[in-house]
N, C-alpha and C. Protein backbone atom coordinates (compact mmCIF):
# COMPACT_ATOMS: atom_id res chain seq x y z
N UNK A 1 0.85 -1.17 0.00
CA UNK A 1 0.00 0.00 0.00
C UNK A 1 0.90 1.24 0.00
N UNK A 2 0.60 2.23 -1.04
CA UNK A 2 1.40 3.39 -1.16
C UNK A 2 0.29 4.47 -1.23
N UNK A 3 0.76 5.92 -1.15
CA UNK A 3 0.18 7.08 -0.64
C UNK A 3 -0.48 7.02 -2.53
N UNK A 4 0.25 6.77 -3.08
CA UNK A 4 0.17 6.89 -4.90
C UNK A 4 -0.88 6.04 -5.16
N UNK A 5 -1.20 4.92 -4.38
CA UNK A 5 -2.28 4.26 -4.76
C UNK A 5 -3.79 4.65 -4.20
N UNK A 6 -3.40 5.37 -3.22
CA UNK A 6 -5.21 6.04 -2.85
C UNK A 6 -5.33 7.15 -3.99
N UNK A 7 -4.10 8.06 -4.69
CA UNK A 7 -4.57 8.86 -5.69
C UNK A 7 -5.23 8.23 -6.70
N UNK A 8 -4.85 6.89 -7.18
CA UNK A 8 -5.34 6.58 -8.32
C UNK A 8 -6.42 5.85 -8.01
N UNK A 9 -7.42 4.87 -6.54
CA UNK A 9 -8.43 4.75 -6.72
C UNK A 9 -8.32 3.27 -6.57
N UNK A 10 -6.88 2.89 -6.29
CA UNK A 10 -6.53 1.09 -6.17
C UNK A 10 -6.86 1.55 -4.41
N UNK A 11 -6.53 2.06 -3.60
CA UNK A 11 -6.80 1.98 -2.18
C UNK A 11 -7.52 3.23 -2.16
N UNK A 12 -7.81 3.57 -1.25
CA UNK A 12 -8.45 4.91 -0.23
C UNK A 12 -8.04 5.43 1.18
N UNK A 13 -7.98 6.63 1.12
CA UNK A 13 -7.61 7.17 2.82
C UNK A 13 -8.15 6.36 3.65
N UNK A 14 -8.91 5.73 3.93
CA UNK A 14 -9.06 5.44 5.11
C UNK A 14 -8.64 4.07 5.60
N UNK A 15 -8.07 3.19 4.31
CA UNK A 15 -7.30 2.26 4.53
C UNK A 15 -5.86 2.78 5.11
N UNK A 16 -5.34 3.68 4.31
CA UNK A 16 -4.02 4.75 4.91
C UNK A 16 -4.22 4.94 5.93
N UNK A 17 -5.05 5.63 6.52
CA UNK A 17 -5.16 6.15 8.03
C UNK A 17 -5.34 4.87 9.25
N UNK A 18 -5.93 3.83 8.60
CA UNK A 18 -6.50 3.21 9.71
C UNK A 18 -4.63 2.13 9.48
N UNK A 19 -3.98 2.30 8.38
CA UNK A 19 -2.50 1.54 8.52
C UNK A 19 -1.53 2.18 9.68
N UNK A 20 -1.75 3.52 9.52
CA UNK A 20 -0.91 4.24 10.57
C UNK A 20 -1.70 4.00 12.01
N UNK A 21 -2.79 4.37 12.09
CA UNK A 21 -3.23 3.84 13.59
C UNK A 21 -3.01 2.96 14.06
N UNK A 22 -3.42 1.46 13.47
CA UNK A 22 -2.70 0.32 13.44
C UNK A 22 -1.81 0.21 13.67
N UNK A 23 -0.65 0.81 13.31
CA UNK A 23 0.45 0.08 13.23
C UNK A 23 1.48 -0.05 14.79
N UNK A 24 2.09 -0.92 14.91
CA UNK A 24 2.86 -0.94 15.92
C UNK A 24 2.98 0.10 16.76
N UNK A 25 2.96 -0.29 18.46
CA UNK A 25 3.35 0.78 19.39
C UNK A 25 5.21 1.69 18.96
N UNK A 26 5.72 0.74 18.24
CA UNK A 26 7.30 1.33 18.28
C UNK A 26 7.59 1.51 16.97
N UNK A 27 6.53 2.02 15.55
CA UNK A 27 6.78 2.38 14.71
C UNK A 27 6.81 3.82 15.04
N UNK A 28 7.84 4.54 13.72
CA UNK A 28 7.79 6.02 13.82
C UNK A 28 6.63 7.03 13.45
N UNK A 29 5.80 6.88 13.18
CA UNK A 29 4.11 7.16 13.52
C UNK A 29 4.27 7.54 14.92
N UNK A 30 3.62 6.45 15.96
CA UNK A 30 3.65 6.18 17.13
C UNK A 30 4.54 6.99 18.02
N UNK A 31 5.71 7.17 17.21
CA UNK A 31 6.99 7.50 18.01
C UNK A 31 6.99 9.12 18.24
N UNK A 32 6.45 9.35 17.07
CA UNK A 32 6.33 10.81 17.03
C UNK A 32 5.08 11.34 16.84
N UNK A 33 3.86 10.96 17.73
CA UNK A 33 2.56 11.31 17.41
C UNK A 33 2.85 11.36 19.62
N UNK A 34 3.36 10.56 20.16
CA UNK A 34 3.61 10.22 21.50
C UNK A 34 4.64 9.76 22.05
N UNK A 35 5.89 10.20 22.11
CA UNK A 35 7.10 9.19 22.53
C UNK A 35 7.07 8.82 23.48
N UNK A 36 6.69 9.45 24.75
CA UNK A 36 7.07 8.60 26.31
C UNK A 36 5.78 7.44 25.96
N UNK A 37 5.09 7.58 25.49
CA UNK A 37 3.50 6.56 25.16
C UNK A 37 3.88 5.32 24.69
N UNK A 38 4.76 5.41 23.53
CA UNK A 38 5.55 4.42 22.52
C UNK A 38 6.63 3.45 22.72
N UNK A 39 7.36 4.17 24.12
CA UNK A 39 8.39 3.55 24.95
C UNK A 39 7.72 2.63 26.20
N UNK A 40 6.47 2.66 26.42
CA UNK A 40 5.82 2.03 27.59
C UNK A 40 5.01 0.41 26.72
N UNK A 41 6.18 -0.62 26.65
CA UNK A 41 5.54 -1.30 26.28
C UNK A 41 5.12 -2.41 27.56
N UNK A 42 4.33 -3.57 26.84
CA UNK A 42 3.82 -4.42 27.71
C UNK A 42 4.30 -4.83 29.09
N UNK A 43 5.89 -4.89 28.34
CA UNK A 43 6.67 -5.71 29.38
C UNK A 43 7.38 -4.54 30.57
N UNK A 44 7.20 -3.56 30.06
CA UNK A 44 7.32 -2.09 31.00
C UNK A 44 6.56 -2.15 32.05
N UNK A 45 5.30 -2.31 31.54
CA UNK A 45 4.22 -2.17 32.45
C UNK A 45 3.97 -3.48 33.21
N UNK A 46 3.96 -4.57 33.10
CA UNK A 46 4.29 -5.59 33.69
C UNK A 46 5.31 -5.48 34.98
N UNK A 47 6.54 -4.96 34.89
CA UNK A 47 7.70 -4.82 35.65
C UNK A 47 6.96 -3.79 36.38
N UNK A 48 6.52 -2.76 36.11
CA UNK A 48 5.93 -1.31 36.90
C UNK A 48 5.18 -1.93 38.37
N UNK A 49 4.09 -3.27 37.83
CA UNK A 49 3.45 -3.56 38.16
C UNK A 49 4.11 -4.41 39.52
N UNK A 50 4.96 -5.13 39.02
CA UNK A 50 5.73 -6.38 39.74
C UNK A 50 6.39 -5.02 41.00
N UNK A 51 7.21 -4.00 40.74
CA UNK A 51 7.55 -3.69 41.48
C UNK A 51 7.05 -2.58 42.43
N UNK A 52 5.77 -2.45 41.73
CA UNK A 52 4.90 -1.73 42.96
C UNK A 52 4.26 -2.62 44.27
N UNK A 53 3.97 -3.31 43.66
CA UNK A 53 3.47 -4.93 44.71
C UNK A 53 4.72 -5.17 45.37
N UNK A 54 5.87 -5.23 44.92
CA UNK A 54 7.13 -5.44 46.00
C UNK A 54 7.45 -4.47 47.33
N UNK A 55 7.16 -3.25 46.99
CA UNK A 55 7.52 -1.89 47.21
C UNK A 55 6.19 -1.93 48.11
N UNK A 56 4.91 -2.23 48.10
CA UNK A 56 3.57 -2.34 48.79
C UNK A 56 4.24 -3.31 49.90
N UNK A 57 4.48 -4.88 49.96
CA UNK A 57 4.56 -5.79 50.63
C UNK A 57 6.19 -5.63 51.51
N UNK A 58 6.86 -4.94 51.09
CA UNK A 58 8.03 -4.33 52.22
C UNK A 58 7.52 -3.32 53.11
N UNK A 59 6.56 -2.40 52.35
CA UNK A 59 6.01 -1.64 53.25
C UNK A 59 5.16 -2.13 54.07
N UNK A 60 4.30 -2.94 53.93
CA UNK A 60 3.52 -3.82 54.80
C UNK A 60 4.28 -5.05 55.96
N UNK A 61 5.23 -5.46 55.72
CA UNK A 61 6.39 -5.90 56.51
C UNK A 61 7.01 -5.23 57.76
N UNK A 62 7.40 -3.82 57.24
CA UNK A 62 7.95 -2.89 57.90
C UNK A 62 6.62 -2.06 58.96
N UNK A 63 5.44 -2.93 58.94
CA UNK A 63 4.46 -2.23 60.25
C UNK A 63 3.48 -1.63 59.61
N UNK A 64 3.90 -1.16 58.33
CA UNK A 64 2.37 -0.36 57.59
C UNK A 64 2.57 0.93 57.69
N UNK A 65 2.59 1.18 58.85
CA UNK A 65 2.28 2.81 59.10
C UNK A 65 3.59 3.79 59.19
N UNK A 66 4.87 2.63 59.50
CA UNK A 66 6.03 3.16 59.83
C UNK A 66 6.36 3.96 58.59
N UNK A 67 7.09 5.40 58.02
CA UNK A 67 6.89 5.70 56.85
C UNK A 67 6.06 6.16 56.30
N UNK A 68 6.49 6.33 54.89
CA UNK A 68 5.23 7.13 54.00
C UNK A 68 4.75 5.59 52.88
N UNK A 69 3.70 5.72 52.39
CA UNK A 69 3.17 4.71 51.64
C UNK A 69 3.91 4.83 50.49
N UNK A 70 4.02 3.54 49.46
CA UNK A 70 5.04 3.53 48.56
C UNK A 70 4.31 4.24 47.50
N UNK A 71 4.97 4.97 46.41
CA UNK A 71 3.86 5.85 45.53
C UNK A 71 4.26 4.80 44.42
N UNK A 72 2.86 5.44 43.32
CA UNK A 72 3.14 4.26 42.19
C UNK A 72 3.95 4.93 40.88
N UNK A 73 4.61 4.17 40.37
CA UNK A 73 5.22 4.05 39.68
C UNK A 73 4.38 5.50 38.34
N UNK A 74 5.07 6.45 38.15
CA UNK A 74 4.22 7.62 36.93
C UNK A 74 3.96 6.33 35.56
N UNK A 75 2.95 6.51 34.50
CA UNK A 75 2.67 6.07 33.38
C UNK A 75 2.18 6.80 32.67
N UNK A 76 2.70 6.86 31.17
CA UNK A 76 2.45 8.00 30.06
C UNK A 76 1.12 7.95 30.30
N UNK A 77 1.20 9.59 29.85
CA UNK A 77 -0.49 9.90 30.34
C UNK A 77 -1.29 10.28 31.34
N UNK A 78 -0.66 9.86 32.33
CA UNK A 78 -1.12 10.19 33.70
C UNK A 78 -1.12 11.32 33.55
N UNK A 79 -1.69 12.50 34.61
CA UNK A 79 -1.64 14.06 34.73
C UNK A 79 -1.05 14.21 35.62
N UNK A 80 0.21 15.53 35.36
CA UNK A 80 1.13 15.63 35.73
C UNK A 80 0.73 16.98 36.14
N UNK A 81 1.30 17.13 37.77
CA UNK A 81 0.46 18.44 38.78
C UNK A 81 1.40 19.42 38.35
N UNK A 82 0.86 20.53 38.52
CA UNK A 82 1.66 21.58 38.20
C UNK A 82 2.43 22.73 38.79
N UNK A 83 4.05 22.64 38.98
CA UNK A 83 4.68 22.64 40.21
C UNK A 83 4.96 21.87 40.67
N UNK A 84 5.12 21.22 40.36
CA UNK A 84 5.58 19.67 40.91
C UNK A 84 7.03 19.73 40.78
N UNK A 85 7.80 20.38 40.56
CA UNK A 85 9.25 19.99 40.02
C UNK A 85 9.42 19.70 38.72
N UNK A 86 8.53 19.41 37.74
CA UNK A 86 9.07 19.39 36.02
C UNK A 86 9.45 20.93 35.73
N UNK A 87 9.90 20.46 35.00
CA UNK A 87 9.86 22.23 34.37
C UNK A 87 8.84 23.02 33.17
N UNK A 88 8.84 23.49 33.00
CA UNK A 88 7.45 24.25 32.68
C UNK A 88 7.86 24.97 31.04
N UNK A 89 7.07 24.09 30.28
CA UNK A 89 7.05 24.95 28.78
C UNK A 89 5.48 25.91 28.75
N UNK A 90 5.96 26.45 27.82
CA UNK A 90 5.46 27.22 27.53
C UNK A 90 3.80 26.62 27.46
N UNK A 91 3.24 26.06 26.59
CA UNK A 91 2.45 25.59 26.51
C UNK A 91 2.27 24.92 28.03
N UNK A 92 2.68 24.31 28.97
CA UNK A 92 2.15 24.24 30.10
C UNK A 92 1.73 25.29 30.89
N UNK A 93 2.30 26.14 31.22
CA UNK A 93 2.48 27.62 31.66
C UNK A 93 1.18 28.16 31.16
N UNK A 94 0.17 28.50 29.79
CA UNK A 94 -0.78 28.49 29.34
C UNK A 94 -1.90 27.92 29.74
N UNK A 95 -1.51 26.48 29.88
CA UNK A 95 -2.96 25.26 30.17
C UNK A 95 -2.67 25.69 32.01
N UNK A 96 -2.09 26.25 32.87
CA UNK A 96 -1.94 26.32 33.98
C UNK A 96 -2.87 27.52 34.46
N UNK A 97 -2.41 28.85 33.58
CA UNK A 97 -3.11 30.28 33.55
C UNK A 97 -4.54 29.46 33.17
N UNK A 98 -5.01 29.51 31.84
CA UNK A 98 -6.48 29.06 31.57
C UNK A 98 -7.11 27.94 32.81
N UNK A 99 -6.34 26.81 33.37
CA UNK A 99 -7.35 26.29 34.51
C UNK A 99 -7.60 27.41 35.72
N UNK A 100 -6.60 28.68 36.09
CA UNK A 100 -6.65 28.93 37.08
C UNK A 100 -7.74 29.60 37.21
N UNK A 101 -7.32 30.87 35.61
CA UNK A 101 -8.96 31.21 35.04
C UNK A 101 -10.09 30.75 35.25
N UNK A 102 -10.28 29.52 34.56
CA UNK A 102 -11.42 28.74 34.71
C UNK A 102 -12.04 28.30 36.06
N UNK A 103 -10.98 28.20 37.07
CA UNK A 103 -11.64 27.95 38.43
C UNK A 103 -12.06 29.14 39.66
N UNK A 104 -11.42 30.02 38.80
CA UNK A 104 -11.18 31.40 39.38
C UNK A 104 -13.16 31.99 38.92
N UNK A 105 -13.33 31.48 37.87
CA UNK A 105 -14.89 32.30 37.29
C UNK A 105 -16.18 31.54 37.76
């Protein structure tokens, strides 16, 4: 399937579009539509998983209460607070002003 063949009427866009959606988490599509997204594969999240349950059951060992509770592991996507210590583009800085706006009215 080539971009040349939806011009001439052998395929159609929406076979194109639905190839790129499709296609693999670690094709360059993917890679550059979402990179931290594209790097979180199965076996990422699997391990995330394994070692939050480890990190839970030491803390539960150690009395429970002794300490702070173990936090979980961040995953692309999650919402990320603001001020938190990342650093701040521009476009965050924006979506930060407009919520404050918005909660402010």
């Amino acid at each position: 399937m080539s971009l040349d063949e939806a011009g001439q009427g052998r395929s159609n866009w929406a076979n194109i579009l639905a190839a790129f959606e499709y296609s693999p988490s670690s094709s360059a599509y993917h890679h550059a539509k979402d990179a931290e997204g594209a790097q979180w594969t199965l076996q990422i999240e699997l391990l995330a998983q394994i070692r939050e349950r480890l990190d839970g059951i030491a803390w539960l060992l150690q009395g429970g209460k002794k300490g702070s509770r173990p936090k979980p592991i961040p995953r692309p996507g999650d919402k990320k607070r603001f001020g938190q210590g990342e650093s701040w583009t521009v476009d965050s800085l924006d979506e930060w002003i407009r919520l404050k706006e918005a909660s402010a009215a």
